[in-house]
Protein backbone atom coordinates (compact mmCIF):
# COMPACT_ATOMS: atom_id res chain seq x y z
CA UNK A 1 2.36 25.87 -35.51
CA UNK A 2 0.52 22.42 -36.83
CA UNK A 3 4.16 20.84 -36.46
CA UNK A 4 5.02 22.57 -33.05
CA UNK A 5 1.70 20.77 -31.30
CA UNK A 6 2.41 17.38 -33.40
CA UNK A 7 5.93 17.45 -31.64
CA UNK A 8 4.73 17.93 -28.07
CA UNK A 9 2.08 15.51 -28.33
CA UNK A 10 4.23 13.17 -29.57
CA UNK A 11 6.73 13.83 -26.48
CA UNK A 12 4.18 14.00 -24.17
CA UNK A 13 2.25 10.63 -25.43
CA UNK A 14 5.07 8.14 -23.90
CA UNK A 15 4.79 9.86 -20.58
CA UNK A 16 1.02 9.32 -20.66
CA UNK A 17 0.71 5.91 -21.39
CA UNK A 18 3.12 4.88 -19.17
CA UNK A 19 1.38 7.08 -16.63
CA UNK A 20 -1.61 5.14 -17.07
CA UNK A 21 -0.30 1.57 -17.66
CA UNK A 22 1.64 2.02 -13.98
CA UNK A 23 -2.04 3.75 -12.70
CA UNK A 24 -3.79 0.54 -13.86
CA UNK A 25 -1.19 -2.03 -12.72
CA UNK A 26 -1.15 -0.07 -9.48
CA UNK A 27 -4.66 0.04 -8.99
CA UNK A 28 -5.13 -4.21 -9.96
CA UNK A 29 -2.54 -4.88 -7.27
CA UNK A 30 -4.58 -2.88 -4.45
CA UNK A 31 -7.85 -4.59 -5.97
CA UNK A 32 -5.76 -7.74 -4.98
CA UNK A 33 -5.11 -6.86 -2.03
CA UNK A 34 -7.51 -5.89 -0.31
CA UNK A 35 -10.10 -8.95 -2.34
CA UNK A 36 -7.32 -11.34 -0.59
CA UNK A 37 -7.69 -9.95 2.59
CA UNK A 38 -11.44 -10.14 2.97
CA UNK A 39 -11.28 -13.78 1.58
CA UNK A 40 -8.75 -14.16 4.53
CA UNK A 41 -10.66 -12.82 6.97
CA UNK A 42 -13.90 -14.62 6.31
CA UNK A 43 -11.60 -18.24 6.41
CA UNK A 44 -10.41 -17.18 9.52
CA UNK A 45 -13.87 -16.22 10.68
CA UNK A 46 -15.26 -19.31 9.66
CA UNK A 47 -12.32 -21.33 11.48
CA UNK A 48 -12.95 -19.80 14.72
CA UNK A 49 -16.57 -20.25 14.28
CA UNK A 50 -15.87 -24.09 13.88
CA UNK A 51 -13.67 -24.05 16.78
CA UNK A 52 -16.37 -22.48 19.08
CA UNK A 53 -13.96 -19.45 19.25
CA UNK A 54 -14.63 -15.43 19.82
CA UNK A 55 -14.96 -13.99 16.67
CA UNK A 56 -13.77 -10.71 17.85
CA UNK A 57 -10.59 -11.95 19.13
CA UNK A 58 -8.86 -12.83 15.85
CA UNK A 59 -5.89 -10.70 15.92
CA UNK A 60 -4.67 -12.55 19.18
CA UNK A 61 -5.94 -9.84 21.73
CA UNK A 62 -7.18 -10.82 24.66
CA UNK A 63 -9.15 -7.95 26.24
């Protein structure tokens, strides 16, 4: 039995780490994201604020 769980944890423990390994990677690259994007947006914002510009208008709407 003791060599019957030692094989299936040792066939399952690839799958796992590279489970969490693509989790983490996954996860940093959102993180990115969306840090890059609010460092965007408040450059932009303070752009338009130098300009004299409507804040609200910043994705090119005009209504």
């Amino acid at each position: 039995m003791d060599e019957y769980v030692g094989a299936v944890i040792w066939a399952l423990l690839p799958t796992l780490v590279v489970s969490v390994l693509f989790v983490f990677v996954l996860r940093s690259i959102l993180r990115m994201d969306r840090t890059e994007r609010r460092v965007y947006a408040k450059i932009e914002a303070e752009e338009r604020a130098a300009r004299g510009l409507d804040a609200r208008a910043a994705d090119g709407s005009t209504a």
